[in-house]
Protein backbone atom coordinates (compact mmCIF):
# COMPACT_ATOMS: atom_id res chain seq x y z
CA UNK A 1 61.81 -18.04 -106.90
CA UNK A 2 65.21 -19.06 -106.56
CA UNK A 3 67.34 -20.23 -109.91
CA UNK A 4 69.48 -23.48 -109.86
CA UNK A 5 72.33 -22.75 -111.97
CA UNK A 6 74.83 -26.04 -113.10
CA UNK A 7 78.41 -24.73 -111.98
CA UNK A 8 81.52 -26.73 -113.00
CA UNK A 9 80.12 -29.95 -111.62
CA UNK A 10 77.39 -30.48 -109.44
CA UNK A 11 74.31 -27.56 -109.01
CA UNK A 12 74.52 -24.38 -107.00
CA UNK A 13 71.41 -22.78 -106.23
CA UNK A 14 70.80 -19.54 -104.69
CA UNK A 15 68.47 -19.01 -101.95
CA UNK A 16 68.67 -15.74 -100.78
CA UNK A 17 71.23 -12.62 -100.95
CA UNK A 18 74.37 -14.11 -99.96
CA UNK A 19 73.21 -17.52 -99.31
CA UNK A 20 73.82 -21.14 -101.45
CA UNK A 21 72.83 -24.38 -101.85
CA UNK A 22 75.38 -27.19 -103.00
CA UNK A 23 74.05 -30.11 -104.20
CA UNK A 24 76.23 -33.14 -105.61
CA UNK A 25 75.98 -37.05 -105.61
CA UNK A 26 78.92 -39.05 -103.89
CA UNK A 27 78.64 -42.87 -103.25
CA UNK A 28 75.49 -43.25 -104.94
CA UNK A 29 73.85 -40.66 -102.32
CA UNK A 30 72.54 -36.96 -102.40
CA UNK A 31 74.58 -34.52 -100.62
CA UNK A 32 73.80 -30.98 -99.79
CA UNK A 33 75.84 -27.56 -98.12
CA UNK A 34 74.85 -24.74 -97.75
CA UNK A 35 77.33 -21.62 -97.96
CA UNK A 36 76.92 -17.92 -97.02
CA UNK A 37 79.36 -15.80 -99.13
CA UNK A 38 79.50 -14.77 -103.09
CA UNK A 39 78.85 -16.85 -105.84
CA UNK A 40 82.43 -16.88 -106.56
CA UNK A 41 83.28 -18.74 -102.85
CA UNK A 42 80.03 -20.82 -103.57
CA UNK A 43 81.54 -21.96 -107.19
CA UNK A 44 84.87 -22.41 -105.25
CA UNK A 45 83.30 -24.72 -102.61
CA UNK A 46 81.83 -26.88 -105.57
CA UNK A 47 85.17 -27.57 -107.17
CA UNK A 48 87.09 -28.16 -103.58
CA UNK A 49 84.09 -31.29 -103.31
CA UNK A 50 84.97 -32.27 -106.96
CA UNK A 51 88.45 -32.64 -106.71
CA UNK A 52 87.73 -34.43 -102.98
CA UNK A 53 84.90 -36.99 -104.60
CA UNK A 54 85.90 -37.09 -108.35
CA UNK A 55 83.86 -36.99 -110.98
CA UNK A 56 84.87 -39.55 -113.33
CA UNK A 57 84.28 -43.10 -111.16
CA UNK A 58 81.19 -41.10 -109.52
CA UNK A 59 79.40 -40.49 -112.92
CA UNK A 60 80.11 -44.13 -113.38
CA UNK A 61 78.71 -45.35 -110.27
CA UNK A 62 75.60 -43.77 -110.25
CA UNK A 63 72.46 -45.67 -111.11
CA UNK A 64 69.47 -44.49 -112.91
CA UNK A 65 67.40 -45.68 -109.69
CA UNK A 66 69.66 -43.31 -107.61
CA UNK A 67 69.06 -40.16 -109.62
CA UNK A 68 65.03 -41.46 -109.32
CA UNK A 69 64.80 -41.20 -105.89
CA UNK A 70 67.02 -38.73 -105.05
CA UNK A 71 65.89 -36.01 -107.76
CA UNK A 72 62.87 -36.81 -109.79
CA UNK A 73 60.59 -38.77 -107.25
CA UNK A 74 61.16 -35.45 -105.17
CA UNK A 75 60.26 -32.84 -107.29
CA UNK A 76 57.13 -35.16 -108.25
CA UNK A 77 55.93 -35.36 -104.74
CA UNK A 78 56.69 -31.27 -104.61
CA UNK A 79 54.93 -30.26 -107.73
CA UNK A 80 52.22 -32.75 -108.62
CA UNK A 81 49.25 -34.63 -106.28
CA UNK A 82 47.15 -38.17 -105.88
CA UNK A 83 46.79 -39.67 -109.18
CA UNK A 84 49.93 -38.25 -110.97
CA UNK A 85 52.20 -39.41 -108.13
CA UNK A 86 50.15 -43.42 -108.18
CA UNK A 87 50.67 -42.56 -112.03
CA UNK A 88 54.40 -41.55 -111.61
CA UNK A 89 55.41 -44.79 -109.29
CA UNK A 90 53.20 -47.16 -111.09
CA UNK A 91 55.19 -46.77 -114.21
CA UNK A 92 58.16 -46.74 -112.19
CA UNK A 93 57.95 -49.90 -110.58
CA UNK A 94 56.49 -51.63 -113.53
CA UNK A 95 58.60 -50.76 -116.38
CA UNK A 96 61.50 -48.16 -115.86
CA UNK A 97 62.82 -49.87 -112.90
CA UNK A 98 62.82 -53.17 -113.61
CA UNK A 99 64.62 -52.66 -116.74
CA UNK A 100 66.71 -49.28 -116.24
CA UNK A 101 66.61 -48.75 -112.12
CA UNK A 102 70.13 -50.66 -111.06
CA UNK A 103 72.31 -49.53 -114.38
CA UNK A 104 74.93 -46.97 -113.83
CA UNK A 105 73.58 -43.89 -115.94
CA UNK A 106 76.81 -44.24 -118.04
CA UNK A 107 75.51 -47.99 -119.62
CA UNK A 108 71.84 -47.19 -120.65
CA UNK A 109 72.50 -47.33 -124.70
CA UNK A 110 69.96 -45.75 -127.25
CA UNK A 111 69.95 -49.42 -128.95
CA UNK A 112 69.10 -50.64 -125.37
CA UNK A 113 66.03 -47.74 -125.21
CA UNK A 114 64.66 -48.53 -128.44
CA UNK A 115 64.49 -52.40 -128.03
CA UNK A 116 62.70 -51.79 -124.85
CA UNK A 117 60.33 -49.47 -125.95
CA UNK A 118 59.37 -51.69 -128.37
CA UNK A 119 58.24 -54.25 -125.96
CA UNK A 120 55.78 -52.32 -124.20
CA UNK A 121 52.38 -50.85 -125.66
CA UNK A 122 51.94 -47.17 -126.88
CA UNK A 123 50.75 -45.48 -123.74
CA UNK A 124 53.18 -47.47 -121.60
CA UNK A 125 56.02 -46.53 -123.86
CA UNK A 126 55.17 -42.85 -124.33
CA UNK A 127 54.93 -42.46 -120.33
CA UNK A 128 57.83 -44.91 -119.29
CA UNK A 129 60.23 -42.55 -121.76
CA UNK A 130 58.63 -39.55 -120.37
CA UNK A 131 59.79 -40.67 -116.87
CA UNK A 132 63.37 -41.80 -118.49
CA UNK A 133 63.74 -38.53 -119.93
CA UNK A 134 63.03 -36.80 -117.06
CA UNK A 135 65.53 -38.34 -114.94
CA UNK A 136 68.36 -37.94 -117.38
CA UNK A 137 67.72 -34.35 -117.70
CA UNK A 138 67.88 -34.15 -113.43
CA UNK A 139 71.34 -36.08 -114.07
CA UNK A 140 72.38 -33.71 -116.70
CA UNK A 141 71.73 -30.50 -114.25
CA UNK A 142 73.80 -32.08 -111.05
CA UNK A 143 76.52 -32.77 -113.00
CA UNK A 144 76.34 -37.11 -113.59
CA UNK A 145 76.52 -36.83 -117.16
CA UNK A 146 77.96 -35.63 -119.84
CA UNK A 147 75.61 -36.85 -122.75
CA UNK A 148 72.15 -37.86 -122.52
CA UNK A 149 70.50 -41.02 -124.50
CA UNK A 150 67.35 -39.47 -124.55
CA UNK A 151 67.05 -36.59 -126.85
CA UNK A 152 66.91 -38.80 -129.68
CA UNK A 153 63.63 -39.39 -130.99
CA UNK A 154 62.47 -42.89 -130.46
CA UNK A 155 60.14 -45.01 -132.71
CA UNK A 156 57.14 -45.77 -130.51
CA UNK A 157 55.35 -49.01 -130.47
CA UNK A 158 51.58 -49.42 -132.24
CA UNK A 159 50.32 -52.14 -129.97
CA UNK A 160 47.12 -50.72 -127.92
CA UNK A 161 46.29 -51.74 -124.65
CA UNK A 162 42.62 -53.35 -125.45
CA UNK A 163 42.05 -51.92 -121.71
CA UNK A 164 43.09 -48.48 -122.33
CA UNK A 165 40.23 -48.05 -125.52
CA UNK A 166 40.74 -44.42 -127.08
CA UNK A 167 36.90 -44.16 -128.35
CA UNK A 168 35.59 -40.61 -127.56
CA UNK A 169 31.49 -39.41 -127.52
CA UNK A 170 31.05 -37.47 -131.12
CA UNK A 171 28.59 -35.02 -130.85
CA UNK A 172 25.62 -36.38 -132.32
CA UNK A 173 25.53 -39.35 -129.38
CA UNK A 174 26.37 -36.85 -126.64
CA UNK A 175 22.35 -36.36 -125.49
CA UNK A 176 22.23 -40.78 -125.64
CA UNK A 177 25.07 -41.26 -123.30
CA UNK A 178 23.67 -38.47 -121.02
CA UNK A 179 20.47 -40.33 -120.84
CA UNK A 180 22.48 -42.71 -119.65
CA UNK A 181 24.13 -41.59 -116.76
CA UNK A 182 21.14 -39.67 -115.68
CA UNK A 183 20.02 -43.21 -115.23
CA UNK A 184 22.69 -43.65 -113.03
CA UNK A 185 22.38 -40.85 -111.11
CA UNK A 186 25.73 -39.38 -112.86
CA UNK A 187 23.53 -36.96 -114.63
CA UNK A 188 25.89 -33.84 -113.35
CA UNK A 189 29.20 -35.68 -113.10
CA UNK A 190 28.38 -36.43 -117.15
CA UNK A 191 27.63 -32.61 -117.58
CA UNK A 192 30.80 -31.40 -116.09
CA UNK A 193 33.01 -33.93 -117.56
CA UNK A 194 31.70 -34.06 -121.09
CA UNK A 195 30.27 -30.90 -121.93
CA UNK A 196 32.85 -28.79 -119.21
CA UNK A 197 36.10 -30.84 -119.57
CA UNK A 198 36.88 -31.72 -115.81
CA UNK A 199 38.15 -35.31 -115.03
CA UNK A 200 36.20 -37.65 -113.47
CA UNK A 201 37.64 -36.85 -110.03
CA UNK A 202 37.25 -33.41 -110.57
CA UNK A 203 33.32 -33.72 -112.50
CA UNK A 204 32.79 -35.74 -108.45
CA UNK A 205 33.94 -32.98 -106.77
CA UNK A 206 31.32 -30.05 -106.74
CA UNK A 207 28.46 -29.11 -103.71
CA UNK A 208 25.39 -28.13 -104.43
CA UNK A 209 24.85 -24.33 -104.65
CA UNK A 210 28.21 -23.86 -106.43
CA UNK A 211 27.14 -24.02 -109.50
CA UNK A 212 25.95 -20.49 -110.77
CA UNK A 213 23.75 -18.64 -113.24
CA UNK A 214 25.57 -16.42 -115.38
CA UNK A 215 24.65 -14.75 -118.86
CA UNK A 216 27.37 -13.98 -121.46
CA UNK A 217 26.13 -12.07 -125.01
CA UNK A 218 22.52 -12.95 -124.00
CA UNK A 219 23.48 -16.68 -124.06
CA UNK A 220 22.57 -18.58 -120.41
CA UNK A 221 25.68 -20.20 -118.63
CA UNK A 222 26.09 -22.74 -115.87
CA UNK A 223 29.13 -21.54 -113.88
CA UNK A 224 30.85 -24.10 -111.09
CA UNK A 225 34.42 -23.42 -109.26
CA UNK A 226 36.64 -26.54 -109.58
CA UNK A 227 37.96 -26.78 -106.50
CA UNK A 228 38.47 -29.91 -105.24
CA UNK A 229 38.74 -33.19 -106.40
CA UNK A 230 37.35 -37.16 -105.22
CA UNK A 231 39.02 -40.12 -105.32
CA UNK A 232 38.97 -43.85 -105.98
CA UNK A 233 37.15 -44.58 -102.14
CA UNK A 234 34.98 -40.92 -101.99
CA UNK A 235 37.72 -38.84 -100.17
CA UNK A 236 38.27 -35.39 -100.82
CA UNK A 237 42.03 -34.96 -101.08
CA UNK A 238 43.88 -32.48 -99.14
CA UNK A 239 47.26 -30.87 -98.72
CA UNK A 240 48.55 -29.17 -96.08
CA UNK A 241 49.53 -25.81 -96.66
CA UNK A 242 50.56 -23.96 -93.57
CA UNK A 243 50.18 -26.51 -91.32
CA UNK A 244 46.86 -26.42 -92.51
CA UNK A 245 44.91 -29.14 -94.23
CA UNK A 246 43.05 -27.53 -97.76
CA UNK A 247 41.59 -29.00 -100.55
CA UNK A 248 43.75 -30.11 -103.70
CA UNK A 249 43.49 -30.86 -107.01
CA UNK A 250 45.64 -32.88 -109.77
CA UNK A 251 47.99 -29.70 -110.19
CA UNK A 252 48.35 -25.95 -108.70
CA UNK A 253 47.15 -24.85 -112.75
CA UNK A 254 43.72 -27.07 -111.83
CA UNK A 255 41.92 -24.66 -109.86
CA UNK A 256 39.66 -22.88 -112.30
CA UNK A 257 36.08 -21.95 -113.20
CA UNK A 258 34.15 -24.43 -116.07
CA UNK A 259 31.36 -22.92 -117.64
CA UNK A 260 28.53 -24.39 -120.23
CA UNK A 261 26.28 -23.18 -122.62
CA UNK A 262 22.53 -23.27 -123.60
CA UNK A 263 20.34 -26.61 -122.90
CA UNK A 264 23.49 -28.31 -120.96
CA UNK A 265 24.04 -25.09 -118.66
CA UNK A 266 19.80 -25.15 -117.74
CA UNK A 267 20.39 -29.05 -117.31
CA UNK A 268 23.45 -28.73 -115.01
CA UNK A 269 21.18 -26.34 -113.04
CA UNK A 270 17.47 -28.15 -112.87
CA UNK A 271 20.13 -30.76 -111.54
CA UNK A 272 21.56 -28.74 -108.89
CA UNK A 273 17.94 -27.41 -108.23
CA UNK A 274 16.64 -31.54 -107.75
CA UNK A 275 19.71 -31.84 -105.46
CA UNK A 276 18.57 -29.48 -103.49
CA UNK A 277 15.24 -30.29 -103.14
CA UNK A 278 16.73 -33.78 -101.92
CA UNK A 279 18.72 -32.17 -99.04
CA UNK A 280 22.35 -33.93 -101.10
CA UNK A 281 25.26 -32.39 -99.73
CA UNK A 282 27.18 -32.93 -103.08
CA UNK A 283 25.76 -32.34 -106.67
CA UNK A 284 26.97 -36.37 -107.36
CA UNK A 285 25.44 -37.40 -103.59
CA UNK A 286 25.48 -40.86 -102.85
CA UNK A 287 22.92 -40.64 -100.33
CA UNK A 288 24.14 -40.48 -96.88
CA UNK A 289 25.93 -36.81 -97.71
CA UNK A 290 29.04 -37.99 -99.11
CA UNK A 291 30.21 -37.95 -102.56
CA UNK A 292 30.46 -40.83 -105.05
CA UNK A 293 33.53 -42.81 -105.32
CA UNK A 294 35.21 -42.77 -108.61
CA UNK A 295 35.00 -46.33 -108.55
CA UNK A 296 31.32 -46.76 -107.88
CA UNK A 297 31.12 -44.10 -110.57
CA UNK A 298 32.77 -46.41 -113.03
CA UNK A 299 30.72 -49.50 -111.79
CA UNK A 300 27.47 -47.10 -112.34
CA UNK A 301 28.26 -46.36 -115.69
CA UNK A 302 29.43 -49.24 -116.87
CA UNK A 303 26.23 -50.96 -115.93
CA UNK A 304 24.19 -48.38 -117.96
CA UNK A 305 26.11 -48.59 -120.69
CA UNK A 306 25.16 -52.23 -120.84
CA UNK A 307 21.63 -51.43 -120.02
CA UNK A 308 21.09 -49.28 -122.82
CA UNK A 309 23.12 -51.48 -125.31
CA UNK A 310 25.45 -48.23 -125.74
CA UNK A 311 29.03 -49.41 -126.72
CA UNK A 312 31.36 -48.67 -123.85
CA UNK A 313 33.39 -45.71 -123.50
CA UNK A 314 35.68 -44.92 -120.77
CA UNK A 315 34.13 -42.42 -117.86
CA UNK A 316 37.96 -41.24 -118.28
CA UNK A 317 37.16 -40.30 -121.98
CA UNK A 318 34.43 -37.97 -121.63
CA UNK A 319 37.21 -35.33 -120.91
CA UNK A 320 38.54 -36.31 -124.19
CA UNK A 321 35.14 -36.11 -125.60
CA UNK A 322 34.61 -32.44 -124.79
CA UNK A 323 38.77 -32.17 -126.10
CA UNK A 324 37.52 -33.21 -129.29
CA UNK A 325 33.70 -31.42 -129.65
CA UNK A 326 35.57 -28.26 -129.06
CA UNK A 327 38.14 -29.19 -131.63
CA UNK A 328 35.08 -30.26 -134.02
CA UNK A 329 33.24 -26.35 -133.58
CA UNK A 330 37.05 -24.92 -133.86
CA UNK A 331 37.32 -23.50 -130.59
CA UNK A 332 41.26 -22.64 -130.10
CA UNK A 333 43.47 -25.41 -128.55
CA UNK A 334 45.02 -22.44 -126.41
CA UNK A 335 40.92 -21.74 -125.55
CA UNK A 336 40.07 -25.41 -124.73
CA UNK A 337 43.74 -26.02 -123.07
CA UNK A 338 42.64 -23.17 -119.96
CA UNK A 339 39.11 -24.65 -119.68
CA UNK A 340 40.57 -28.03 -119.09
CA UNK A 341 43.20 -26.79 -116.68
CA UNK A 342 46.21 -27.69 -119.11
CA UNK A 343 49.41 -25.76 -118.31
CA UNK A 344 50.64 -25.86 -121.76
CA UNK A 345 48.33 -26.54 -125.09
CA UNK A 346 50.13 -28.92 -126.40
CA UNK A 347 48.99 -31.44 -123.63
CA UNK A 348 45.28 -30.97 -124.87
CA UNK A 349 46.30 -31.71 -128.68
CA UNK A 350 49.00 -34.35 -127.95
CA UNK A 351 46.54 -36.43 -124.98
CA UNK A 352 42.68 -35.19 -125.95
CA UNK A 353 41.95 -34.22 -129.06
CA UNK A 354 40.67 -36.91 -131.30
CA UNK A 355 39.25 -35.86 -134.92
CA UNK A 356 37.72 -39.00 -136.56
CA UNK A 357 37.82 -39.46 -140.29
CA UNK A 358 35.20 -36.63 -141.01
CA UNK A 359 36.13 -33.95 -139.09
CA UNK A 360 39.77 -34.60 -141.05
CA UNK A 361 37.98 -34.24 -144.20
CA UNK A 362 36.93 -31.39 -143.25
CA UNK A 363 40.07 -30.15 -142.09
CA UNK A 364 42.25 -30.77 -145.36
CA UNK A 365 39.13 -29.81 -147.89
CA UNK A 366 39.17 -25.98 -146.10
CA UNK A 367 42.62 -26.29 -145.98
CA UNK A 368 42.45 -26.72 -149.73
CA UNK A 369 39.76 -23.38 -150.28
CA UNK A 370 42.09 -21.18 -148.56
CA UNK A 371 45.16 -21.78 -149.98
């Protein structure tokens, strides 16, 4: 893959053996060349634009909305799909922009950061700077600033969304909540999401006859292929790769296989067997041969929930209820991290992994015996 290196000012990249790509900003727009020659002439060409343009009243002039669009937003439509690019601009329109999008990078003030931060509540804050940072960092490589307001660690707000509940499925209430669903007819999607990790797009997303029989040290195991994912109106979503449309999920590290053990595995599979016997298409069928919406998924469970007098947790959260059962039977983060498609582990621990007040117990009193 080709490098982008930061010359003097601006970014050269190189594309091929004797080929680069300029890139610079100049009146609040993205400009690109491309040269054939050395680096040398290529580093050459980059200083003839800065003395033409000049850096100091262009660093001043460009706006945090400009480096947005013209960088970030990009690279977020390149490397990232559906609901992390609604994620991405949602956040971006609601937050970062109004308050950051029109000030020359030059003003925003860590003062400024902080008191903002502090206005919003703990998820919107942690994301918002996420998407801050990021941009500053794409300003930092083309050459618009010198010093970045954002490597300073911020004090985060403590206000919770009430909408955006936390509460996870502990173990012992895992079999209740499946009831449950199974009620619903989410019996599988619950399977693959709480006891196999996927998100709820992803738990949507399998056909009947995918999911496998497999044995591993004489223990049964329910195999399925995550390949594919279902959105908020029962679409599949695609990309086009080729000039051909294939099937895509949240990230190019998402495509994976999820496995699960024992009773859950012979569940998952008496459920794929019913399916079939039903002539469903899809192991979460909603009849006609389609899949089930992720938002008649939500309605579903929510009206179970209430049927069974179960308090209500998030369909989101079973993913962060398997997170935290595998934290609970100390199965590695780096181990749980590749079963949930994570590209680094840290995203499991950070975002899924919730010990309650036992399980920390637990924690510090072994942490105690084998010191």
């Amino acid at each position: 893959m080709a490098r982008r290196q930061r010359a003097s000012w601006g970014c050269v990249q190189r594309m091929a053996q004797g080929k680069y790509r300029l890139r610079w900003m100049e009146d609040g727009k993205r400009r690109t060349e491309t040269l054939y020659g050395t680096r040398r002439e290529a580093d050459d060409r980059m200083a003839e634009i800065r003395t033409r343009v000049g850096s100091g009243p262009s660093k001043r002039q460009v706006t945090v909305a400009e480096v947005y669009e013209g960088y970030y937003w990009p690279e977020v439509l390149e490397t990232t799909v559906g609901g992390t690019q609604d994620s991405v601009a949602s956040l971006w329109r609601a937050h970062v922009s109004k308050r950051w999008g029109g000030m020359p990078l030059a003003e925003v003030r860590p003062l400024d950061v902080q008191e903002w931060l502090l206005t919003l509540t703990k998820s919107q804050a942690e994301k918002s700077l996420r998407i801050l940072r990021a941009v500053f960092r794409k300003a930092a490589v083309y050459g618009l600033v010198d010093t970045t307001p954002m490597e300073i660690r911020y004090r985060l707000p403590h206000r919770v969304d009430a909408r955006r509940s936390t509460d996870v499925i502990r173990g012992c209430d895992v079999e209740t909540y499946y009831r449950a669903a199974e009620s619903a007819g989410l019996g599988a999607m619950f399977v693959l999401a709480a006891c196999c990790g996927l998100r709820v797009g992803e738990s949507l997303g399998p056909k009947v006859g995918e999911v496998e029989r497999d044995y591993a040290d004489g223990v049964a195991v329910a195999a399925v292929p995550v390949l594919r994912q279902v959105d908020d109106k029962g679409h599949v979503l695609f990309k086009s790769v080729g000039g051909e449309q294939v099937e895509r999920l949240k990230t190019r590290k998402s495509e994976r296989w999820a496995a699960v053990g024992g009773e859950w595995a012979e569940r998952l599979l008496a459920l794929q067997d019913e399916a079939a016997a039903r002539g469903d298409v899809w192991l979460t069928d909603d009849g006609t041969g389609a899949p089930v919406s992720q938002w008649v998924a939500r309605e579903a469970w929510g009206r179970a929930l209430e049927a069974a007098g179960l308090p209500h947790i998030l369909l989101k959260n079973l993913r962060a209820s398997f997170a935290t059962q595998m934290e609970a039977r100390d199965v590695p983060v780096e181990q749980v991290a590749r079963l949930m498609g994570h590209t680094k582990p840290t995203i499991t621990f950070d975002t899924y992994q919730r010990p309650d007040k036992s399980r920390s117990v637990q924690i510090a009193a072994h942490a105690v015996r084998t010191n």
